[in-house]
PDB file of N, CA and C in Angstrom:
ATOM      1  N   UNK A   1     -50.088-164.462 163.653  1.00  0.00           N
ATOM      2  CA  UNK A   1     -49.712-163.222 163.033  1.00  0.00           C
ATOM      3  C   UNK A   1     -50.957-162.612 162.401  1.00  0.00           C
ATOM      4  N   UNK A   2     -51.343-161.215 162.799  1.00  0.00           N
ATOM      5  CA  UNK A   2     -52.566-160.826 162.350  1.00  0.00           C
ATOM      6  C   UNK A   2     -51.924-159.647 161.348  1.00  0.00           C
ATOM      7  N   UNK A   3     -53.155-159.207 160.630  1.00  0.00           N
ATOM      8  CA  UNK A   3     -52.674-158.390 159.521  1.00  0.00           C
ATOM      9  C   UNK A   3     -53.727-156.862 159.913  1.00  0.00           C
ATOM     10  N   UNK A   4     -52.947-155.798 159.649  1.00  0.00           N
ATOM     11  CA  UNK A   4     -54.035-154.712 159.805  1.00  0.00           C
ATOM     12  C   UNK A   4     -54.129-153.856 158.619  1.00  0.00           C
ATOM     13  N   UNK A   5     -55.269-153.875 157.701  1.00  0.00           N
ATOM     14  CA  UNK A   5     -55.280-153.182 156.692  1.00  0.00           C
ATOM     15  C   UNK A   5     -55.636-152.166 157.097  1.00  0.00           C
ATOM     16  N   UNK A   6     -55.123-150.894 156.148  1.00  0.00           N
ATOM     17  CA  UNK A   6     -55.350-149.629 156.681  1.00  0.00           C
ATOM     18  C   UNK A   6     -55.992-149.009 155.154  1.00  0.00           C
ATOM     19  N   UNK A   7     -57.208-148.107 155.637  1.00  0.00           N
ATOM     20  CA  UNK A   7     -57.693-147.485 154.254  1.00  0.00           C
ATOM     21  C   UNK A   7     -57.898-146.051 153.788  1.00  0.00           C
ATOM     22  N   UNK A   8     -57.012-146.078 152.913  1.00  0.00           N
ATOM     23  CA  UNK A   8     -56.453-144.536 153.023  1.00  0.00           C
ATOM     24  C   UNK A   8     -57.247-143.614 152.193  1.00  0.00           C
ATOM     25  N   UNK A   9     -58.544-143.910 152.178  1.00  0.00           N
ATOM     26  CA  UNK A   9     -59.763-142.920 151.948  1.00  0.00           C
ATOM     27  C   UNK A   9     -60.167-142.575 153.497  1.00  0.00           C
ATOM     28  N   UNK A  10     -59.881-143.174 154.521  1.00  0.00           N
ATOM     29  CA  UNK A  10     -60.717-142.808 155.931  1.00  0.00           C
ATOM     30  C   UNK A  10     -60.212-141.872 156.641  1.00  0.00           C
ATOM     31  N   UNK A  11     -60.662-141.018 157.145  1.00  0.00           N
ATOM     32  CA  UNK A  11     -60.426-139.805 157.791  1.00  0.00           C
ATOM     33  C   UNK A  11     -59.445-140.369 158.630  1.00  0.00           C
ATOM     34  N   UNK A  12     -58.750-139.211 159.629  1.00  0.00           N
ATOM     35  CA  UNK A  12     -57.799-139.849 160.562  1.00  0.00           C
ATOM     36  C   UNK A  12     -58.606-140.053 162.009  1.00  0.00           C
ATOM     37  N   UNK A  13     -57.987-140.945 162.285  1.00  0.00           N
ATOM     38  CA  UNK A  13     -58.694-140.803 163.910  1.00  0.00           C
ATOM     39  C   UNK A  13     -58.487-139.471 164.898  1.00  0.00           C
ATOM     40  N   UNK A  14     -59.282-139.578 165.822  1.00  0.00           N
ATOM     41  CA  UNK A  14     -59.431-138.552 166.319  1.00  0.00           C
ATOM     42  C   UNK A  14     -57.910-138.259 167.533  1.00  0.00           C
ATOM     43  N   UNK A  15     -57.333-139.773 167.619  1.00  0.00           N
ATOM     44  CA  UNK A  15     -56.299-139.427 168.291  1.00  0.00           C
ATOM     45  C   UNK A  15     -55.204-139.060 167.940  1.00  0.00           C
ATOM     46  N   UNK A  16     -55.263-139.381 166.304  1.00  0.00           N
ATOM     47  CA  UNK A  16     -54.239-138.765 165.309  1.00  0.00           C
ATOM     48  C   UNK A  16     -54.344-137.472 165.324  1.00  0.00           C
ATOM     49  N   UNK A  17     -55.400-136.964 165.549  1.00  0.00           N
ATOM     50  CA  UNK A  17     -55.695-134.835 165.641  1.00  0.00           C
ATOM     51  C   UNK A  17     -55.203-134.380 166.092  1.00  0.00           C
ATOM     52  N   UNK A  18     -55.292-135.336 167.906  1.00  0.00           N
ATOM     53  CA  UNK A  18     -54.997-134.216 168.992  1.00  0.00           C
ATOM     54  C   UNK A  18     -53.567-134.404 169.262  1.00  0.00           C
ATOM     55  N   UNK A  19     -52.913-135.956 168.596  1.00  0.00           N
ATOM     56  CA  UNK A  19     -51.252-135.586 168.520  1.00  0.00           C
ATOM     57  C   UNK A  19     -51.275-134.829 167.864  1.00  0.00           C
ATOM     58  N   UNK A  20     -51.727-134.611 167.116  1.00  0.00           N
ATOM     59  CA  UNK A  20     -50.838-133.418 165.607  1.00  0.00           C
ATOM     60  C   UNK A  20     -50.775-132.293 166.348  1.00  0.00           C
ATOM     61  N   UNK A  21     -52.179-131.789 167.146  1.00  0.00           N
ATOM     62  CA  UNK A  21     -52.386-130.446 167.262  1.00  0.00           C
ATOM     63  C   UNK A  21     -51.289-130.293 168.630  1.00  0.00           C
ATOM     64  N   UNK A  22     -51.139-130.905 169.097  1.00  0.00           N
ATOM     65  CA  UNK A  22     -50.009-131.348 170.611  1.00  0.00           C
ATOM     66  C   UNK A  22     -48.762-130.918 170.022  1.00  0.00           C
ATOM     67  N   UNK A  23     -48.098-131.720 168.704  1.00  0.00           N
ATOM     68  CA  UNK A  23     -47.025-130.907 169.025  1.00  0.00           C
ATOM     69  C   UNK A  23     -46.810-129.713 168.178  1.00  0.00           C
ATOM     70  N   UNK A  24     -47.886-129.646 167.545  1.00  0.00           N
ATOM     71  CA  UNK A  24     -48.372-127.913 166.788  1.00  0.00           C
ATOM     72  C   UNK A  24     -48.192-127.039 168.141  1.00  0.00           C
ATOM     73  N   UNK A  25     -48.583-127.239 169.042  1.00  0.00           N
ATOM     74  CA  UNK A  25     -48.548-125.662 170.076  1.00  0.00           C
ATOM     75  C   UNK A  25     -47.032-126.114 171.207  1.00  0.00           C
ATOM     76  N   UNK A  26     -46.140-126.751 171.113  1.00  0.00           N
ATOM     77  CA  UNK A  26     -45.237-127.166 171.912  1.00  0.00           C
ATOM     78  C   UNK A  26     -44.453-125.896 171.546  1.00  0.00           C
ATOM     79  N   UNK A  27     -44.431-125.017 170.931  1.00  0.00           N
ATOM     80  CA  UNK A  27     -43.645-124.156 171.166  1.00  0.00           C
ATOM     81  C   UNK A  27     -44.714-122.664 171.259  1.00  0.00           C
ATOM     82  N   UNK A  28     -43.562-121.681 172.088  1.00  0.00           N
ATOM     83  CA  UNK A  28     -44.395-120.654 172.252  1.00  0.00           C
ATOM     84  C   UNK A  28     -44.404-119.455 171.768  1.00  0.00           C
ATOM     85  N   UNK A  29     -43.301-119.448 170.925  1.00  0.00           N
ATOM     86  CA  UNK A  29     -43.340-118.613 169.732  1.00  0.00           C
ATOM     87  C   UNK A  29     -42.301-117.217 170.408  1.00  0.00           C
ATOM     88  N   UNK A  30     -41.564-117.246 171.047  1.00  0.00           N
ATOM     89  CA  UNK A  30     -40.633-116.637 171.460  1.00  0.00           C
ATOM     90  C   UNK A  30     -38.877-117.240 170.703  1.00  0.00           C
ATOM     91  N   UNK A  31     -38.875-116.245 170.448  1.00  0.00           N
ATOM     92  CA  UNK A  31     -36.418-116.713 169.778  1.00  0.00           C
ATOM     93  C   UNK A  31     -36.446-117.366 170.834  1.00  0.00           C
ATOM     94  N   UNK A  32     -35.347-118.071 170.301  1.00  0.00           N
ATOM     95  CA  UNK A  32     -34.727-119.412 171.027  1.00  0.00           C
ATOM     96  C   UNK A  32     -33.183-118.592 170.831  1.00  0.00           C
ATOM     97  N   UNK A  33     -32.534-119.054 171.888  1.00  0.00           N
ATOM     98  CA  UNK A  33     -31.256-118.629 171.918  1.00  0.00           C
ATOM     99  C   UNK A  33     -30.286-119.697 171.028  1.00  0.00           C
ATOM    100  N   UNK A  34     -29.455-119.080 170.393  1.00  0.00           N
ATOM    101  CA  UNK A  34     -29.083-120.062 169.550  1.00  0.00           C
ATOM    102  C   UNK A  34     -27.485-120.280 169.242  1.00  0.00           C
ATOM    103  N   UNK A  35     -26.437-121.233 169.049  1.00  0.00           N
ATOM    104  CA  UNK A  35     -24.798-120.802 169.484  1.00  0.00           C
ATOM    105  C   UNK A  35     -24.392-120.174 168.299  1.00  0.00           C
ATOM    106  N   UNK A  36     -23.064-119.379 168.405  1.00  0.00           N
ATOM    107  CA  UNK A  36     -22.810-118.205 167.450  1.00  0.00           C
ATOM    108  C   UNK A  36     -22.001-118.775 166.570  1.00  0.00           C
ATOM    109  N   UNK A  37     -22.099-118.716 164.990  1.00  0.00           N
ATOM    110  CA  UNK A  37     -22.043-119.508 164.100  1.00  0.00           C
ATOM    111  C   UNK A  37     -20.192-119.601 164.118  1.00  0.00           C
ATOM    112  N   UNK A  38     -19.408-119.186 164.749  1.00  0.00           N
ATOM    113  CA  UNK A  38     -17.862-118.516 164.738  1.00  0.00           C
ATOM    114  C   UNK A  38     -17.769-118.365 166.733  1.00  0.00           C
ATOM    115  N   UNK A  39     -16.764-118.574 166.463  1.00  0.00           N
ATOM    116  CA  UNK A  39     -15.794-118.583 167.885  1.00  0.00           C
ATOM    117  C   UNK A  39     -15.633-118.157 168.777  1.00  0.00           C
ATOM    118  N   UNK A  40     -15.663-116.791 168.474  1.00  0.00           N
ATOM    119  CA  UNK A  40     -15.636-115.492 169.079  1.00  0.00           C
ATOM    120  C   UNK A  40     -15.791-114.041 167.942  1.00  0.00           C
ATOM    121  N   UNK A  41     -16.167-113.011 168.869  1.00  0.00           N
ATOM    122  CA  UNK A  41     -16.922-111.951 168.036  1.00  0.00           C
ATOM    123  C   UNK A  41     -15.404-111.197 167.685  1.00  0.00           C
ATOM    124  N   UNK A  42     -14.896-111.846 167.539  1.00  0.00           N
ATOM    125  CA  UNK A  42     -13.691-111.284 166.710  1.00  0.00           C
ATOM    126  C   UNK A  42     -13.491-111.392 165.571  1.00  0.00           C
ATOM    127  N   UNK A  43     -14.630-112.016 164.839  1.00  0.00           N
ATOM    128  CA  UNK A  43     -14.604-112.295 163.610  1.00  0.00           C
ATOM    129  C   UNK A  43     -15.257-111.505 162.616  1.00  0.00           C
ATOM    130  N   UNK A  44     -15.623-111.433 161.700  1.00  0.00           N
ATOM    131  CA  UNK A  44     -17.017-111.439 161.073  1.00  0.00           C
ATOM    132  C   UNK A  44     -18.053-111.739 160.607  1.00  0.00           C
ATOM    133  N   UNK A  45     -18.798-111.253 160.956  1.00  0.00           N
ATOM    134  CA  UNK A  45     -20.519-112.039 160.215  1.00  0.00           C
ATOM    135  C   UNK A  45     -21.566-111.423 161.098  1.00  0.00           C
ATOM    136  N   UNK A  46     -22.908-112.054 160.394  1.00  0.00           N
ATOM    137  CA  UNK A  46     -23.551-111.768 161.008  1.00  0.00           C
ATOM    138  C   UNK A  46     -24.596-112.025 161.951  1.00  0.00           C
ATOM    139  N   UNK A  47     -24.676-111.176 163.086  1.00  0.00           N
ATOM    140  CA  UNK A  47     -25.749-111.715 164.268  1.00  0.00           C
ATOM    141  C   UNK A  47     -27.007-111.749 164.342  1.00  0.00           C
ATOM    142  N   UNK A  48     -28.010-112.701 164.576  1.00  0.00           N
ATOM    143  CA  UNK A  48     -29.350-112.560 164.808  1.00  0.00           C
ATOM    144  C   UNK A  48     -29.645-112.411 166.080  1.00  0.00           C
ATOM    145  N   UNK A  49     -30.827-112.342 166.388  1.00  0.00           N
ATOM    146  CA  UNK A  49     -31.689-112.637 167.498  1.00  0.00           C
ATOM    147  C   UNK A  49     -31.553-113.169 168.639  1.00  0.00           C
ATOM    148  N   UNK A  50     -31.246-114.182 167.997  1.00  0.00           N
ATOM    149  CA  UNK A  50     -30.867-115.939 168.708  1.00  0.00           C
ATOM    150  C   UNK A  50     -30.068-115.406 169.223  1.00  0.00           C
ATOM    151  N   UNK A  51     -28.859-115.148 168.437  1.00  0.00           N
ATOM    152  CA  UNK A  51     -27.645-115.710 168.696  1.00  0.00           C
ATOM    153  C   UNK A  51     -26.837-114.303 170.044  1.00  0.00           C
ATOM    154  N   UNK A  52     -27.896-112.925 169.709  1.00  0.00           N
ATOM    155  CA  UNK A  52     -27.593-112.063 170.931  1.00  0.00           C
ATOM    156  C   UNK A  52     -27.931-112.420 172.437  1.00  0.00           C
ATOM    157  N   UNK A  53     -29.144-113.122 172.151  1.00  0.00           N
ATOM    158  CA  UNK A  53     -29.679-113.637 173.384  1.00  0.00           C
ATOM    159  C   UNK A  53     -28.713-114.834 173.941  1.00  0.00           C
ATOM    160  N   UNK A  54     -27.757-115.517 173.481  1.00  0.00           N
ATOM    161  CA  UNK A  54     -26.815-116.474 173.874  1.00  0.00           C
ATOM    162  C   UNK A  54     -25.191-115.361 174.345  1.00  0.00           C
ATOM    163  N   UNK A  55     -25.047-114.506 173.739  1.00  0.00           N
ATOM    164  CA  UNK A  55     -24.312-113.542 174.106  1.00  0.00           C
ATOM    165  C   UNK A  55     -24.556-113.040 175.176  1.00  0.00           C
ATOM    166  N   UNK A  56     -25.525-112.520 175.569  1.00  0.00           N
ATOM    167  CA  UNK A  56     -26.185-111.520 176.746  1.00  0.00           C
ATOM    168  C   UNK A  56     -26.430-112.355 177.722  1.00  0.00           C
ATOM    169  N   UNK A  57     -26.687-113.811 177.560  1.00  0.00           N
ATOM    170  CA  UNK A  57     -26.948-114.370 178.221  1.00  0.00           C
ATOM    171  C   UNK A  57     -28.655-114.003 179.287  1.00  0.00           C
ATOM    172  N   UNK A  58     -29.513-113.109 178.122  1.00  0.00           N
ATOM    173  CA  UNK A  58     -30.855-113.061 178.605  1.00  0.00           C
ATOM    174  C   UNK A  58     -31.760-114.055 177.425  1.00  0.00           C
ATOM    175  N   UNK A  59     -33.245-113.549 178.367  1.00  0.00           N
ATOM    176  CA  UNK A  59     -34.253-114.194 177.514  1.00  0.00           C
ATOM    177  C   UNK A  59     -35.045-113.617 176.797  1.00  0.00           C
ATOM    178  N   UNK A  60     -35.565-113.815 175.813  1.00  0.00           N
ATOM    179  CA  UNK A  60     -36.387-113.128 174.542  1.00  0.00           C
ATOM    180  C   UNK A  60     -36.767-112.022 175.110  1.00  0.00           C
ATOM    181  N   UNK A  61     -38.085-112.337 176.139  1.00  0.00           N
ATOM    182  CA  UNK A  61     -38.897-110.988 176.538  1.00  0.00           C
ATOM    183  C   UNK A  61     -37.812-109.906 177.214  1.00  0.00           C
ATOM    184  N   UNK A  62     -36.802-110.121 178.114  1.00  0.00           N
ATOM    185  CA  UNK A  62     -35.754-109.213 178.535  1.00  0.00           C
ATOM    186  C   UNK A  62     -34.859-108.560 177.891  1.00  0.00           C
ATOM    187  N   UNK A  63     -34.430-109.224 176.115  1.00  0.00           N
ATOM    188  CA  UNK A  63     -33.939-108.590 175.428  1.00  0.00           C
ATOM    189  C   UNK A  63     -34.311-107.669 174.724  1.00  0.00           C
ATOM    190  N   UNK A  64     -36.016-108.054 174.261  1.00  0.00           N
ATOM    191  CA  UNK A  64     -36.968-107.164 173.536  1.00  0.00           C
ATOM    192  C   UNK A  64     -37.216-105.925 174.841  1.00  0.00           C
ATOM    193  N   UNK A  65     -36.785-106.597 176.017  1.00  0.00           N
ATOM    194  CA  UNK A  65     -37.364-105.285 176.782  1.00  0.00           C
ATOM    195  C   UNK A  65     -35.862-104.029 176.940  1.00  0.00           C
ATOM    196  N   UNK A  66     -34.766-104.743 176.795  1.00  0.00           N
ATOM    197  CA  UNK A  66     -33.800-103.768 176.599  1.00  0.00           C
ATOM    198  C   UNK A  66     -33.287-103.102 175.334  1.00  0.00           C
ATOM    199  N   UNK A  67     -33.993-103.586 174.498  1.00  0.00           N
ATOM    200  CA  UNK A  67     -33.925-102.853 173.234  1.00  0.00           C
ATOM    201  C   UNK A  67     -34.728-101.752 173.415  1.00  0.00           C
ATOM    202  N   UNK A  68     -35.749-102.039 173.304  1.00  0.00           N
ATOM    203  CA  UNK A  68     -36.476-101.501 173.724  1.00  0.00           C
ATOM    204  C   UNK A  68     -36.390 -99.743 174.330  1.00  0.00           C
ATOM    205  N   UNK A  69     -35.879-100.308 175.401  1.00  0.00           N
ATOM    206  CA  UNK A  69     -35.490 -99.338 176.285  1.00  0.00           C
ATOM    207  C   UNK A  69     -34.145 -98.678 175.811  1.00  0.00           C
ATOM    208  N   UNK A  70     -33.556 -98.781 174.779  1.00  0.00           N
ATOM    209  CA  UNK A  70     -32.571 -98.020 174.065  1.00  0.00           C
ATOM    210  C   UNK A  70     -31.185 -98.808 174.935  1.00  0.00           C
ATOM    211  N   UNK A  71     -31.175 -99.996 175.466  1.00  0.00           N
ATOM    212  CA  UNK A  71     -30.064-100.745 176.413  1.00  0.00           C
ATOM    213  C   UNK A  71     -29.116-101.403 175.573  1.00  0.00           C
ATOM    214  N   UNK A  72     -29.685-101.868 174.337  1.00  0.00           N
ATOM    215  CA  UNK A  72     -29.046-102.523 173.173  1.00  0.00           C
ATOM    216  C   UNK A  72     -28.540-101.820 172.177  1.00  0.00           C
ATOM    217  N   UNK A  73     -27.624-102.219 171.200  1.00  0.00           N
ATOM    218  CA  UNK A  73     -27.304-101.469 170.041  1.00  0.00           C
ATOM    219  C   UNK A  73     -28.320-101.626 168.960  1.00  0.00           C
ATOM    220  N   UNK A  74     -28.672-100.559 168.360  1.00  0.00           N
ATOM    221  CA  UNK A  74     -29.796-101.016 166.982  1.00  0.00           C
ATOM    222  C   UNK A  74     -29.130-101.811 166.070  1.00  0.00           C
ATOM    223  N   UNK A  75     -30.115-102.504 165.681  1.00  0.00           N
ATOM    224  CA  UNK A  75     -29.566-103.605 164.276  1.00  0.00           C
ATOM    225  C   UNK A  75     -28.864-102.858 163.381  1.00  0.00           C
ATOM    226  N   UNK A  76     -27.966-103.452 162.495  1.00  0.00           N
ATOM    227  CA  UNK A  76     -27.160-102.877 161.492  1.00  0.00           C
ATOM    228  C   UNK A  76     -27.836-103.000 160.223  1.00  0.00           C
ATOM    229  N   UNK A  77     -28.908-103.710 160.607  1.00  0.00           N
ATOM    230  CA  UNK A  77     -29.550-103.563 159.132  1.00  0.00           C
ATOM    231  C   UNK A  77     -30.976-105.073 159.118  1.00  0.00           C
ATOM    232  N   UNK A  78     -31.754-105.017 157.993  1.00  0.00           N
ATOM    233  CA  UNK A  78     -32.940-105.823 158.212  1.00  0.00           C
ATOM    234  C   UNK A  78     -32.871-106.649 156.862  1.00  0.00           C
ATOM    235  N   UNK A  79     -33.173-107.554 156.778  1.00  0.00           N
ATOM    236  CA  UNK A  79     -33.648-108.449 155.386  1.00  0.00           C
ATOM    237  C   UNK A  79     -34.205-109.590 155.351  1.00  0.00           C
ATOM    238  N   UNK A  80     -35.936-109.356 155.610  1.00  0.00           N
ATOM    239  CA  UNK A  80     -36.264-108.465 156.686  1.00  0.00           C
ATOM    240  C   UNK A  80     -36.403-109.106 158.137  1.00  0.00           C
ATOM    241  N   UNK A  81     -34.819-109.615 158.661  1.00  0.00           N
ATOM    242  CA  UNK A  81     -35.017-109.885 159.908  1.00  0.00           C
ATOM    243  C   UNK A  81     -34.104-108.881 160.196  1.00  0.00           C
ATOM    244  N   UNK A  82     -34.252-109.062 161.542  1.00  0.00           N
ATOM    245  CA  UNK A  82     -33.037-107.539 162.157  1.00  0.00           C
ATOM    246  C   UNK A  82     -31.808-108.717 162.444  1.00  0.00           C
ATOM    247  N   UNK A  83     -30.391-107.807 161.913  1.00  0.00           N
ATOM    248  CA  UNK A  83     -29.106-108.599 162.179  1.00  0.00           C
ATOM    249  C   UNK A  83     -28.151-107.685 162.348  1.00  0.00           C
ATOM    250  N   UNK A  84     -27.266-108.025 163.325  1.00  0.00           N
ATOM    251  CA  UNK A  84     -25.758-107.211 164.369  1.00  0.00           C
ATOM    252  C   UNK A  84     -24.644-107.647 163.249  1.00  0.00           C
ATOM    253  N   UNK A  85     -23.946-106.706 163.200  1.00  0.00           N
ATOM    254  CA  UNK A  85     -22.623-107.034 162.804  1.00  0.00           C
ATOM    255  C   UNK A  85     -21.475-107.579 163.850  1.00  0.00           C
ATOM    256  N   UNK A  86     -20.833-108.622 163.673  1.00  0.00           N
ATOM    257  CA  UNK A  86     -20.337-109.226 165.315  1.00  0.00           C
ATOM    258  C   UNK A  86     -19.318-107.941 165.620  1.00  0.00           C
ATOM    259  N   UNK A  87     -18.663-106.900 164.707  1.00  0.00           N
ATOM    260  CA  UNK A  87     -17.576-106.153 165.558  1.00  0.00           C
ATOM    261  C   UNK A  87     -18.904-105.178 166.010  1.00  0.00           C
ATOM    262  N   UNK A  88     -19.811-105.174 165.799  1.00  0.00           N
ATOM    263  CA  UNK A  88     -20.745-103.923 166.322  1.00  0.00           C
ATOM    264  C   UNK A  88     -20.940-104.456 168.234  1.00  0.00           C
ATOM    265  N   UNK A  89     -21.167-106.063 168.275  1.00  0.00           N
ATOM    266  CA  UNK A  89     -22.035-106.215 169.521  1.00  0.00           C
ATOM    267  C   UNK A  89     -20.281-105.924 169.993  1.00  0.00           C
ATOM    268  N   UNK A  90     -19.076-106.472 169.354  1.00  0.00           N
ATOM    269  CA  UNK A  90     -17.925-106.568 170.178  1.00  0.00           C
ATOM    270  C   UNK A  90     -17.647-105.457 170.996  1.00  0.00           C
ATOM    271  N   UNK A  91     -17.477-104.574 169.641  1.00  0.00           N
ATOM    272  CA  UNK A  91     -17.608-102.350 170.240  1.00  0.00           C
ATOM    273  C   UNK A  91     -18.712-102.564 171.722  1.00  0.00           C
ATOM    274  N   UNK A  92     -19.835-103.435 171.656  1.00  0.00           N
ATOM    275  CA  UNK A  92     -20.386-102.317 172.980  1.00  0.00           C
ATOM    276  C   UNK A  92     -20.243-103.859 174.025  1.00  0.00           C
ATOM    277  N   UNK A  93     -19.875-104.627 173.799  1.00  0.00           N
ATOM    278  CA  UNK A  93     -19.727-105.373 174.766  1.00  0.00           C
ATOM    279  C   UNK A  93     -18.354-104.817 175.804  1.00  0.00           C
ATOM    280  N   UNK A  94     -17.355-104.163 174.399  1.00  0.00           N
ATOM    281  CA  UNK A  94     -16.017-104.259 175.211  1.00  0.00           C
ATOM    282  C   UNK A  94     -16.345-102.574 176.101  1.00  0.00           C
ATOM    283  N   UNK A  95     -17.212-102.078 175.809  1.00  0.00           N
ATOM    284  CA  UNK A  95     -17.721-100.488 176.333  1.00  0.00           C
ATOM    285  C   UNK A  95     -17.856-100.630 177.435  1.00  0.00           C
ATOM    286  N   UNK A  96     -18.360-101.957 177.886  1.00  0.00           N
ATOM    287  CA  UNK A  96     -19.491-102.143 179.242  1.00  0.00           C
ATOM    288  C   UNK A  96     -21.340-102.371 178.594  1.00  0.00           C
ATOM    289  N   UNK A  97     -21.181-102.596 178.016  1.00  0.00           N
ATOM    290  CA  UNK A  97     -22.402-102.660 177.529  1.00  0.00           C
ATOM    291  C   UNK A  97     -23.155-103.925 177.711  1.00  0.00           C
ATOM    292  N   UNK A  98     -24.520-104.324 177.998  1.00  0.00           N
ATOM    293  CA  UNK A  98     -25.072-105.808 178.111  1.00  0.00           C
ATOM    294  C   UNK A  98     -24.877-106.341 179.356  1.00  0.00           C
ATOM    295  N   UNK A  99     -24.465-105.420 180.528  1.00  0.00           N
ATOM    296  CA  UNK A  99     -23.992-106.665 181.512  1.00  0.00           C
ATOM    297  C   UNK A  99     -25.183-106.492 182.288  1.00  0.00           C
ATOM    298  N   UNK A 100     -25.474-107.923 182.346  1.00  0.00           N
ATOM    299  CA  UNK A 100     -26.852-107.972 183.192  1.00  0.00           C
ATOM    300  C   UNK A 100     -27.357-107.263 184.547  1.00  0.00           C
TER     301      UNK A 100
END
């Protein structure tokens, strides 16, 4: 049985860096689609980002690109992230609205 002292004045190793920095960039900095905190949009509360992109069933850059393009409903309001009211996405879902 061997013993490994470790001394915690010594810098980290260098392979300790390049894990760290590894799973520092594992993401790419795009919303993640995310499930809607309630059942169905028959409820109330409120929607983010995420949680439109799991609705629409698109991906970040395609949603930012239909907003964008005036395809989406504007946020109901910011603090300061942008968030849907669920009867707002319901109104334009049940319109025809969002279909891919």
């Amino acid at each position: 049985m061997g013993f490994h002292i470790v001394n915690p004045d010594a810098p980290p190793s260098a392979k300790a860096v390049a894990d760290k920095d590894k799973q520092a960039k594992t993401r790419n900095g795009n919303t993640r689609p995310l499930p809607l905190p309630f059942p169905d949009l028959h409820q109330c509360g409120r929607l983010r980002t995420g949680h439109l992109l799991t609705v629409f069933g698109v991906s970040a850059p395609e949603f930012y690109k239909r907003q964008k393009g005036g395809l989406l409903p504007a946020p109901d309001g910011r603090d300061p992230r942008p968030y849907w009211e669920a009867s707002t996405i319901r109104k334009f879902k049940e319109s025809g609205g969002g279909a891919g």
